[in-house]
N, C-alpha and C. Protein backbone atom coordinates (compact mmCIF):
# COMPACT_ATOMS: atom_id res chain seq x y z
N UNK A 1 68.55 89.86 72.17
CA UNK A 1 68.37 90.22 73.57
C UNK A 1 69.12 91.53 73.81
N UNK A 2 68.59 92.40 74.70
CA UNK A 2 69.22 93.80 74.60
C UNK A 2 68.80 93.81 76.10
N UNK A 3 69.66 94.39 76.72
CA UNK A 3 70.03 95.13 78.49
C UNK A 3 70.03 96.15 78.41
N UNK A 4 69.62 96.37 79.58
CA UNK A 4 69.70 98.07 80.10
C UNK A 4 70.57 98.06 81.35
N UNK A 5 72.26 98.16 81.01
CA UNK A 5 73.08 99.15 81.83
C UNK A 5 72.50 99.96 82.55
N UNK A 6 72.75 101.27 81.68
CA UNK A 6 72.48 102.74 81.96
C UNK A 6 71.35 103.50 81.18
N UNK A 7 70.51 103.65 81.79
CA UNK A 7 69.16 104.13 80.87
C UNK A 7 69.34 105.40 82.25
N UNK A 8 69.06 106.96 81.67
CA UNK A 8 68.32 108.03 82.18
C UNK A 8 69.20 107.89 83.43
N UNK A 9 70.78 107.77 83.70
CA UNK A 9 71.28 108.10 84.92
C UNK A 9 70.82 106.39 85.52
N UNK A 10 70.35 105.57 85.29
CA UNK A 10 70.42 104.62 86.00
C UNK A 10 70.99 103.57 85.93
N UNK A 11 71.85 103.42 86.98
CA UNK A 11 72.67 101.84 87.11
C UNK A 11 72.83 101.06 87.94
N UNK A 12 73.25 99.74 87.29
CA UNK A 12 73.35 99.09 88.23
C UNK A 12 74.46 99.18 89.33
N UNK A 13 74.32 98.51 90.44
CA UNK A 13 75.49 98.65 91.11
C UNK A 13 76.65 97.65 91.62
N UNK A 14 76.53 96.42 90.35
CA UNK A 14 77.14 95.39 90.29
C UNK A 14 77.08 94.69 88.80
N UNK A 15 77.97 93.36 88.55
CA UNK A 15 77.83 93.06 87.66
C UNK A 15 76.60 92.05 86.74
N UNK A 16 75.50 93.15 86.53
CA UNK A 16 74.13 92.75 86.10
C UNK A 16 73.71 94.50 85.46
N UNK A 17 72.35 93.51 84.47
CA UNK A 17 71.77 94.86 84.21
C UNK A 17 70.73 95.32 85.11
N UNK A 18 70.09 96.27 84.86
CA UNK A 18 68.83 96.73 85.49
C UNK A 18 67.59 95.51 84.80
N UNK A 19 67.70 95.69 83.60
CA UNK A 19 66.96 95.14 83.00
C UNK A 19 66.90 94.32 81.35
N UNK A 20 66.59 93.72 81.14
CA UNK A 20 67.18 92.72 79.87
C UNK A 20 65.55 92.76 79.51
N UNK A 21 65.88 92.50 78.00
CA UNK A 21 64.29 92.74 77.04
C UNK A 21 64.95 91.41 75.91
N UNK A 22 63.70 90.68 75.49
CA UNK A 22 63.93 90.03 74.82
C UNK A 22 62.32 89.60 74.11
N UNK A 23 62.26 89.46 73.30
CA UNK A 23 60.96 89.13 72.51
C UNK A 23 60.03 90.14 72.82
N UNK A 24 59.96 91.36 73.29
CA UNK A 24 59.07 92.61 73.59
C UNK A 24 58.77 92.15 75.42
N UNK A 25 59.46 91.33 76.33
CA UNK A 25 59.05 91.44 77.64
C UNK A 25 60.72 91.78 78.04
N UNK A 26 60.14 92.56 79.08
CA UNK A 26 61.31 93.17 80.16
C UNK A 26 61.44 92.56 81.61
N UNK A 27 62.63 91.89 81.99
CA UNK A 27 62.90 91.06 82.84
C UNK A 27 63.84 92.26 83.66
N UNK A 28 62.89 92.57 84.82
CA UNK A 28 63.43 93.86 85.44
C UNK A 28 64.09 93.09 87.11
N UNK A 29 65.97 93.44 86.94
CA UNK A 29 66.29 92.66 88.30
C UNK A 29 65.75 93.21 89.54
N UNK A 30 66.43 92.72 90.26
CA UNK A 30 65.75 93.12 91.78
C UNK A 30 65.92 94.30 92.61
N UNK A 31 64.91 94.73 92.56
CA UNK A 31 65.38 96.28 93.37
C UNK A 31 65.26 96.59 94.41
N UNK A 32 65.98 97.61 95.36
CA UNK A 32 66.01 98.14 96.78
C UNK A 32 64.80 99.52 96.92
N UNK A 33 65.63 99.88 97.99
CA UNK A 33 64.97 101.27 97.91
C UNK A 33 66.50 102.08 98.04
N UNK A 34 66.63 102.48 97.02
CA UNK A 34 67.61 103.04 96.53
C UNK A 34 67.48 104.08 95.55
N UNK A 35 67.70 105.33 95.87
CA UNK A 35 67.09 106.92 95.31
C UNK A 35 68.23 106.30 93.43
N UNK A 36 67.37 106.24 92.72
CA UNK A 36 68.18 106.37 91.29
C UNK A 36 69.11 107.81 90.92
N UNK A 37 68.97 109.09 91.67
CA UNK A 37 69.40 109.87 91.43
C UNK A 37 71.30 110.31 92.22
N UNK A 38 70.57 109.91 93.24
CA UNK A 38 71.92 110.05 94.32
C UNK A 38 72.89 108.39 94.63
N UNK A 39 71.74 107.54 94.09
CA UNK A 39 72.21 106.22 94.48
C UNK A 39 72.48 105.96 96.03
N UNK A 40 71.43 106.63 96.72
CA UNK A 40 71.66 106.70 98.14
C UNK A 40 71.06 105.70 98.53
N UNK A 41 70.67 105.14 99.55
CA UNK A 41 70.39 103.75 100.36
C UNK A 41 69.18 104.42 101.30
N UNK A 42 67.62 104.24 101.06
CA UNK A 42 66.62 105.31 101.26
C UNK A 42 66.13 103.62 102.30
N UNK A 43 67.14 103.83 103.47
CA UNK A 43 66.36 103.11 104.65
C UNK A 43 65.11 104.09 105.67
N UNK A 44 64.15 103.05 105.72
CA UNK A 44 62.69 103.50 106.36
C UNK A 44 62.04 102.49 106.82
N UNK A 45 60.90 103.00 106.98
CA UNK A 45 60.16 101.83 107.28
C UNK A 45 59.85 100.96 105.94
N UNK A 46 59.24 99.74 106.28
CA UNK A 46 58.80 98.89 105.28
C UNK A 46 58.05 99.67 104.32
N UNK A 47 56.80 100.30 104.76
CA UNK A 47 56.32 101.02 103.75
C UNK A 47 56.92 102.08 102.82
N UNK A 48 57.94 102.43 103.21
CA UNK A 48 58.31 103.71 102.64
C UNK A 48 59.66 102.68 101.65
N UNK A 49 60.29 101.92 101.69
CA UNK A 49 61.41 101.35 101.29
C UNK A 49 60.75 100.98 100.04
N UNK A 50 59.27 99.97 100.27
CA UNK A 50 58.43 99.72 99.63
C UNK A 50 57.89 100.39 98.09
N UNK A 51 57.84 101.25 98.60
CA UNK A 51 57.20 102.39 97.65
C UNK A 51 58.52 102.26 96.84
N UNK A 52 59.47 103.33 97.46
CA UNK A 52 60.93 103.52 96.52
C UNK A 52 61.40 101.98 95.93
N UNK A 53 61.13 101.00 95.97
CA UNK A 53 61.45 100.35 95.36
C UNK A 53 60.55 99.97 93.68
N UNK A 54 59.51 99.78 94.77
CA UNK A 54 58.20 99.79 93.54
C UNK A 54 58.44 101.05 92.47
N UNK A 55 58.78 102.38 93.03
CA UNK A 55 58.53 103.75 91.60
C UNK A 55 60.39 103.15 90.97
N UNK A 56 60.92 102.31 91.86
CA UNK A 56 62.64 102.41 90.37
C UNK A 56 62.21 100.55 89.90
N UNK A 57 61.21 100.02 90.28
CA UNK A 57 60.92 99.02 88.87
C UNK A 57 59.99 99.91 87.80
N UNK A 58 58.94 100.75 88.33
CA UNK A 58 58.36 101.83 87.25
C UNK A 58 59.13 102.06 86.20
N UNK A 59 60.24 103.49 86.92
CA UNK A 59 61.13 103.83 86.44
C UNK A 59 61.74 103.11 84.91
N UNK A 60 62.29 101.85 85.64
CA UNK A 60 62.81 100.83 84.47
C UNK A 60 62.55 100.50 83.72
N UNK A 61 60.97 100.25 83.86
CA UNK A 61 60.00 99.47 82.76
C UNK A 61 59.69 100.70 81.50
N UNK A 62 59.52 101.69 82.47
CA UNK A 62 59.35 102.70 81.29
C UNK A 62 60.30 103.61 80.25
N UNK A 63 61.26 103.31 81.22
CA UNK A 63 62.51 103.55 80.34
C UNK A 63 62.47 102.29 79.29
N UNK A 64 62.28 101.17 79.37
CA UNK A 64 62.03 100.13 78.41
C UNK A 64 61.51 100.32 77.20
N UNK A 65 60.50 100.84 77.39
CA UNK A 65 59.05 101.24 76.69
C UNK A 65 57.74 100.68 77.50
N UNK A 66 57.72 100.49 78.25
CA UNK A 66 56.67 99.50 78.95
C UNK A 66 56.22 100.74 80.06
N UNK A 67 55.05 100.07 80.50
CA UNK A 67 54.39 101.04 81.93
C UNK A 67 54.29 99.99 82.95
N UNK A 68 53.54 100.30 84.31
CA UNK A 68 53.70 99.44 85.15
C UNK A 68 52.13 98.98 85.05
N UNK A 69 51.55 99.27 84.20
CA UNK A 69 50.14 98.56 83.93
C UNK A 69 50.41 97.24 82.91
N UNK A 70 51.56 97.27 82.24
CA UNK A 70 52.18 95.79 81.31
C UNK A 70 52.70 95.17 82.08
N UNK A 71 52.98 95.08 83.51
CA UNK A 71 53.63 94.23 84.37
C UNK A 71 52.91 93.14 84.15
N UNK A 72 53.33 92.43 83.94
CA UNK A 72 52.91 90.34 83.92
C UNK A 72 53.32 89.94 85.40
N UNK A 73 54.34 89.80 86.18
CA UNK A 73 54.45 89.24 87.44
C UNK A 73 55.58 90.10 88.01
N UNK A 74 55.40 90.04 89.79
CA UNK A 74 56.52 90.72 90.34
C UNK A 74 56.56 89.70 91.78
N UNK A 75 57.72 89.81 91.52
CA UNK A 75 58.10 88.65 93.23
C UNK A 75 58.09 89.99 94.19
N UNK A 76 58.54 89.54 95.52
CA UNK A 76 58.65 90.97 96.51
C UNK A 76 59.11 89.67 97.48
N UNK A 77 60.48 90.11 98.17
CA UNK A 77 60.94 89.32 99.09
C UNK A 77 61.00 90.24 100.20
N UNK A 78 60.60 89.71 101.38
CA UNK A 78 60.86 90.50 102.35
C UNK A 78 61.21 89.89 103.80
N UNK A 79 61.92 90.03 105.05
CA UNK A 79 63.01 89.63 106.28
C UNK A 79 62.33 88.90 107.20
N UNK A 80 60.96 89.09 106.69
CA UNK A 80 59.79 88.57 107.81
C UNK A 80 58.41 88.56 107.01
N UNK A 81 57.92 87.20 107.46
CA UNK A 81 56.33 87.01 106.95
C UNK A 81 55.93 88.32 107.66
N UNK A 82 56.01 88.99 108.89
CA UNK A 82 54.99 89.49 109.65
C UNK A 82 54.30 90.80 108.89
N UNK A 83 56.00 91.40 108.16
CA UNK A 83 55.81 92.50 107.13
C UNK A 83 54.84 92.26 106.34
N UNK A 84 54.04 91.33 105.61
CA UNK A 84 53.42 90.66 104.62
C UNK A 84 52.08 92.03 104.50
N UNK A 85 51.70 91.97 105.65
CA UNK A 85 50.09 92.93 105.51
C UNK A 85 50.68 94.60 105.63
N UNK A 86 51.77 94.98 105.59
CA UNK A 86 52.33 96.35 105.02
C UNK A 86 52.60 96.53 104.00
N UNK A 87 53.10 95.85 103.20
CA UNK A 87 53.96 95.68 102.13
C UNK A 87 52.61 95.44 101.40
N UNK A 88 51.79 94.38 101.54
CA UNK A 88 50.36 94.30 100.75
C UNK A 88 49.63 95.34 100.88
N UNK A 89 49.59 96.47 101.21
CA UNK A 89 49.25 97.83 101.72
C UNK A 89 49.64 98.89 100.69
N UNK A 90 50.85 98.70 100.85
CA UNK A 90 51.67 100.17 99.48
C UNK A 90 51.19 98.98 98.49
N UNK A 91 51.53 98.06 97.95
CA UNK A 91 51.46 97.21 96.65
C UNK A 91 50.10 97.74 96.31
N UNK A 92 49.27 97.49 96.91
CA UNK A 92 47.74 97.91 96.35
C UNK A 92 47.50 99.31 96.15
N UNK A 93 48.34 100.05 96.87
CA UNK A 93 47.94 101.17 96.43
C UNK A 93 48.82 101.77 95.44
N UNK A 94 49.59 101.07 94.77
CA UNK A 94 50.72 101.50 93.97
C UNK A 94 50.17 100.66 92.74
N UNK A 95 49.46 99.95 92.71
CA UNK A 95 48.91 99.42 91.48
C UNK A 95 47.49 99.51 90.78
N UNK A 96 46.37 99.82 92.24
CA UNK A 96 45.22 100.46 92.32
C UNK A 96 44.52 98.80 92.27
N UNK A 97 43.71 99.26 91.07
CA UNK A 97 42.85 97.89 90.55
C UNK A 97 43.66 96.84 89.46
N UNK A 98 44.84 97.22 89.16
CA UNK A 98 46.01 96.50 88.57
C UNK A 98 46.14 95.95 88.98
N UNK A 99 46.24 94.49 88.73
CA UNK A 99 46.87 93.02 89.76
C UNK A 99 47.74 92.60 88.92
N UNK A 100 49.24 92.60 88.67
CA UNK A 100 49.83 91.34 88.06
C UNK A 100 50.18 90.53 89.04
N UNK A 101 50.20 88.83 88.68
CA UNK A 101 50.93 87.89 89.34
C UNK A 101 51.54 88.52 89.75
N UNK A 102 51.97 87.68 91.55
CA UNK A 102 52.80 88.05 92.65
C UNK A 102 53.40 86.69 93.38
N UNK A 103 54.35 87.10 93.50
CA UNK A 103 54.64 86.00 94.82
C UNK A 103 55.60 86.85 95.66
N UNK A 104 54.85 86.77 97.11
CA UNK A 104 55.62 87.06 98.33
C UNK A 104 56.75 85.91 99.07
N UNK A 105 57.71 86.36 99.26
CA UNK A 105 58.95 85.07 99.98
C UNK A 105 59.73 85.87 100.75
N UNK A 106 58.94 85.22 102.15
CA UNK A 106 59.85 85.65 103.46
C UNK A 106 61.25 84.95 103.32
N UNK A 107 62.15 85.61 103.68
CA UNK A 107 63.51 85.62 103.91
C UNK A 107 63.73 85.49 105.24
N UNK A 108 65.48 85.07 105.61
CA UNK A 108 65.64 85.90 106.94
C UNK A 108 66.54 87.20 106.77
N UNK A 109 67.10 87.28 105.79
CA UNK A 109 67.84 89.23 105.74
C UNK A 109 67.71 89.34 104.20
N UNK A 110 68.06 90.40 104.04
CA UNK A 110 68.23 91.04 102.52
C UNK A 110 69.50 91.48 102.31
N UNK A 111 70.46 92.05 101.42
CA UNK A 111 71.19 92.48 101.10
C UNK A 111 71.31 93.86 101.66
N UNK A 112 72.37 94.41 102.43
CA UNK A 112 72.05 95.76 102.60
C UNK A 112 71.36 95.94 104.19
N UNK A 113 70.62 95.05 104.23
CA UNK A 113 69.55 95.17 105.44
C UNK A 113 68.30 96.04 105.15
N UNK A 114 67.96 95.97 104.07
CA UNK A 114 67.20 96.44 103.27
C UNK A 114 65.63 95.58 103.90
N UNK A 115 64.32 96.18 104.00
CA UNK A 115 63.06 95.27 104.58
C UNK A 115 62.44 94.65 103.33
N UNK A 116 63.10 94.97 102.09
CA UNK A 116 62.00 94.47 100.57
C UNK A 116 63.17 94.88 99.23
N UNK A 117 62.97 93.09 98.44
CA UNK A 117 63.32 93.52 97.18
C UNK A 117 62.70 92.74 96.28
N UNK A 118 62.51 93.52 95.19
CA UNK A 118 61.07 93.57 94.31
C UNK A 118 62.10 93.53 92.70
N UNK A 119 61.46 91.97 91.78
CA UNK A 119 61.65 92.31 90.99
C UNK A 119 60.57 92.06 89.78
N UNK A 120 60.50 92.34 88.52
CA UNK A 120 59.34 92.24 87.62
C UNK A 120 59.82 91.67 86.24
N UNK A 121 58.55 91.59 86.01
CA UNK A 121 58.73 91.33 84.45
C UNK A 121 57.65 92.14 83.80
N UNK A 122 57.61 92.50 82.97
CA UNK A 122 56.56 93.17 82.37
C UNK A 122 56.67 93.27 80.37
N UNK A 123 56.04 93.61 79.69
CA UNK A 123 55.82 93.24 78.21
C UNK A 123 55.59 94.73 77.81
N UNK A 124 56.25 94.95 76.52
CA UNK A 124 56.27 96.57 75.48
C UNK A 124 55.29 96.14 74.55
């Protein structure tokens, strides 16, 4: 089993990896919308948090060796069902005709106060 700390400037910001690989699949933890470069806290709207969260599981997977077309499943938690048909909005268009397994789970807050956190698994 091998983790990813620090891949390309990216880390975590607690005690966990970004991502752990084991038998050629990548178990990518849960992400914000949080700029990987500045490690800044990229609050917006749902859609926009959305996105930045979705391109730093990209990010991860491909630092792995993996793309976000090997994604096998991704949860996406978010503060409110109501968000559900925004968030299903960027997802589709961030994956196109790509579908991996999903499961959506309303919460009542996030960490941070963050509107979405998204994590994956995906296969090299």
């Amino acid at each position: 089993m091998k983790s990813i700390f620090e891949v390309e400037n990216l880390k975590s910001n607690g005690h966990y990896a970004l991502a752990t690989i084991h038998d050629d699949i990548v178990y990518v933890s849960g992400q914000f919308s949080i700029d990987p470069e500045t490690r800044e806290r990229k609050y917006g709207s749902v859609e926009e948090e959305t996105i930045q969260a979705l391109n730093n599981v990209e990010m991860i997977v491909e630092a792995a060796g993996s793309k976000k077309e090997q994604i096998l499943r991704m949860t996406l938690y978010i503060p409110d069902v109501e968000l559900w048909d925004r968030v299903d909005a960027v997802y589709k268009e961030f994956f196109g005709e790509y579908k991996p397994a999903r499961t959506v789970v309303p919460t009542n807050k996030l960490h941070f106060g963050f509107k979405i956190e998204v994590d994956a698994i995906a296969y090299i």
